[in-house]
C-alpha atoms as a PDB file:
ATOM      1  CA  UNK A   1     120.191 165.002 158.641  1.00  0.00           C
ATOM      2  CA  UNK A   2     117.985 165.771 155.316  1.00  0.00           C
ATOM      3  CA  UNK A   3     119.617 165.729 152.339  1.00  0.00           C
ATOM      4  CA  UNK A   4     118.630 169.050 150.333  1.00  0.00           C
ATOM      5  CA  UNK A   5     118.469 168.645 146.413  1.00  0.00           C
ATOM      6  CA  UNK A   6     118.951 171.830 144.153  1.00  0.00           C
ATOM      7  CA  UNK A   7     117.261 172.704 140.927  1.00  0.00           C
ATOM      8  CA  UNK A   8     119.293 173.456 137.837  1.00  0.00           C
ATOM      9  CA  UNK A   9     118.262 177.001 138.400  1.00  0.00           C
ATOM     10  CA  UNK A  10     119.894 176.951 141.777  1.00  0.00           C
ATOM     11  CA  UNK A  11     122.619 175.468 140.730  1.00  0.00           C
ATOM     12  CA  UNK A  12     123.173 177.924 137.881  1.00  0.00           C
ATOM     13  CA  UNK A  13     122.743 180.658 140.341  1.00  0.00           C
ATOM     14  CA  UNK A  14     125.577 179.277 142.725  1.00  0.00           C
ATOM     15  CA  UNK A  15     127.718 178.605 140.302  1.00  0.00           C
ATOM     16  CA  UNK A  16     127.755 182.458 138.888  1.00  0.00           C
ATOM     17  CA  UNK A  17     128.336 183.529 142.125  1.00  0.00           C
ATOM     18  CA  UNK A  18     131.254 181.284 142.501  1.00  0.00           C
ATOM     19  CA  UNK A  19     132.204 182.479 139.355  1.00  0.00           C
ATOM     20  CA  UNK A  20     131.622 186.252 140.231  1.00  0.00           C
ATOM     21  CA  UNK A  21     134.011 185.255 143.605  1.00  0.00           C
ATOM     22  CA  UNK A  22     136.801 184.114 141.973  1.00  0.00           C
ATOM     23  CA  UNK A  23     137.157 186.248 139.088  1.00  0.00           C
ATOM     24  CA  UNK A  24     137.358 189.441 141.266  1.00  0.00           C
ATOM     25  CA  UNK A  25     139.900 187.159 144.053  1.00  0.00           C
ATOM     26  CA  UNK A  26     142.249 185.663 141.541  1.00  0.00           C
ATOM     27  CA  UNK A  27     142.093 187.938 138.104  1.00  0.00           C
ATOM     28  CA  UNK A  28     140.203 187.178 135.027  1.00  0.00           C
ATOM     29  CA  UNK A  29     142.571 185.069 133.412  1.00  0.00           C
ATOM     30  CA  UNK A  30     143.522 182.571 137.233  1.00  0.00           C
ATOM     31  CA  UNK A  31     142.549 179.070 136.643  1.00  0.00           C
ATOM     32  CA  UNK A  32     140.531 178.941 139.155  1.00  0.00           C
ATOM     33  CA  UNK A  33     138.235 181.580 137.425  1.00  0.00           C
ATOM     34  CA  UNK A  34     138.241 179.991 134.326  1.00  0.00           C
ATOM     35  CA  UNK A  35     137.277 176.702 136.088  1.00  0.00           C
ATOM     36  CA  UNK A  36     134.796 178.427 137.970  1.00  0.00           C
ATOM     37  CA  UNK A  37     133.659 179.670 133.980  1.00  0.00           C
ATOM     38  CA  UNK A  38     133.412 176.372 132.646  1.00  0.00           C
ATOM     39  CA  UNK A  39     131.046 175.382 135.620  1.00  0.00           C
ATOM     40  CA  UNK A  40     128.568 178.015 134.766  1.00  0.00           C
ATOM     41  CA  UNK A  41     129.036 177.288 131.044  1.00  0.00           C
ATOM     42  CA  UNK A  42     128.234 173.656 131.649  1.00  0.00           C
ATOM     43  CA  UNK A  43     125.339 173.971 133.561  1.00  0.00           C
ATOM     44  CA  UNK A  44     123.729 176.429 131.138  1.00  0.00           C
ATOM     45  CA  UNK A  45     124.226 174.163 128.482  1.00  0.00           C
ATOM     46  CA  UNK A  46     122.758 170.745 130.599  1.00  0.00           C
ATOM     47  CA  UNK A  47     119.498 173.785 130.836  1.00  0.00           C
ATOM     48  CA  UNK A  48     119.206 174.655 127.093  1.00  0.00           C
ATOM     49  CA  UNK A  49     119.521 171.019 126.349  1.00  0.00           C
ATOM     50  CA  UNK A  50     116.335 170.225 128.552  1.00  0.00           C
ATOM     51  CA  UNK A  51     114.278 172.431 127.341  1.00  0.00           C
ATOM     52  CA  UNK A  52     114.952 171.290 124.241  1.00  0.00           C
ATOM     53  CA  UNK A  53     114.364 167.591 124.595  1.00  0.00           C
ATOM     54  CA  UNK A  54     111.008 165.986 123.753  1.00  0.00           C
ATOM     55  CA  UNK A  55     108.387 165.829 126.756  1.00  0.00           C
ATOM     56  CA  UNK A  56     105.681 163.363 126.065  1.00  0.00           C
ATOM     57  CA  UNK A  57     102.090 163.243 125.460  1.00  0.00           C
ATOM     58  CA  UNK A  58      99.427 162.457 127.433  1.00  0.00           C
ATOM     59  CA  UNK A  59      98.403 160.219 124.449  1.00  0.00           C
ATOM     60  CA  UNK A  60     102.302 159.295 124.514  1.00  0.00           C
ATOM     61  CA  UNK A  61     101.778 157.890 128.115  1.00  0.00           C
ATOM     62  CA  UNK A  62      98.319 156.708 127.239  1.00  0.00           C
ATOM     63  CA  UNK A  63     100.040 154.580 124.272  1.00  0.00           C
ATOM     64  CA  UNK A  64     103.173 153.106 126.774  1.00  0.00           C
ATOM     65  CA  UNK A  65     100.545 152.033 129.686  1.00  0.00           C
ATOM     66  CA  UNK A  66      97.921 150.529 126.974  1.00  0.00           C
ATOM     67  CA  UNK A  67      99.676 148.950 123.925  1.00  0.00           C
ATOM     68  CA  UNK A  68      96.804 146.859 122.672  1.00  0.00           C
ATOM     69  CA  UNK A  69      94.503 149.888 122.885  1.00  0.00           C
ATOM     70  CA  UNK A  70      92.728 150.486 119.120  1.00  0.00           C
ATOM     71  CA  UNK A  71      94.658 153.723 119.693  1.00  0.00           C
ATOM     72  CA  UNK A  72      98.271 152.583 120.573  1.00  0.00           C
ATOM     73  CA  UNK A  73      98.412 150.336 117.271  1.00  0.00           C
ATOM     74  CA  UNK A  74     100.350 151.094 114.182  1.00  0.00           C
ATOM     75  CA  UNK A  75      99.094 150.012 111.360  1.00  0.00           C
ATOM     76  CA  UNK A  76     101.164 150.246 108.006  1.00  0.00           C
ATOM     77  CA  UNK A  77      98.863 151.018 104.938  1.00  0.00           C
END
């Protein structure tokens, strides 16, 4: 049986549905609506914190795989 991984995007999309789902079967203010909320909410936010984090360099990668290159040094002046 294969094991199928979903993207954040996926995930997001799933989880507004579910949200959608419940909202409209238990009322706006049911706990399981507001749960179902929260999902969505936390997802989003795991997504805006990606694409904010720093994605490295090729020079970055260069630098980790060849620290004694001329390149990679630091030199304080």
């Amino acid at each position: 049986m294969a094991v199928q991984t979903l993207t954040l995007q996926e995930r997001i999309r799933l989880a507004l549905t579910d949200a959608h789902i419940a909202t409209e079967k238990y009322g706006v203010t049911s706990t399981e609506a507001m749960t179902a909320w929260d999902i969505v909410e936390e997802l989003d936010a795991e997504a805006s914190h990606q694409k904010t984090q720093h994605r490295k360099t090729a020079f970055e990668d260069y630098c980790e795989e060849f620290p004694d290159a001329p390149e990679a040094r630091m030199y304080d002046v």
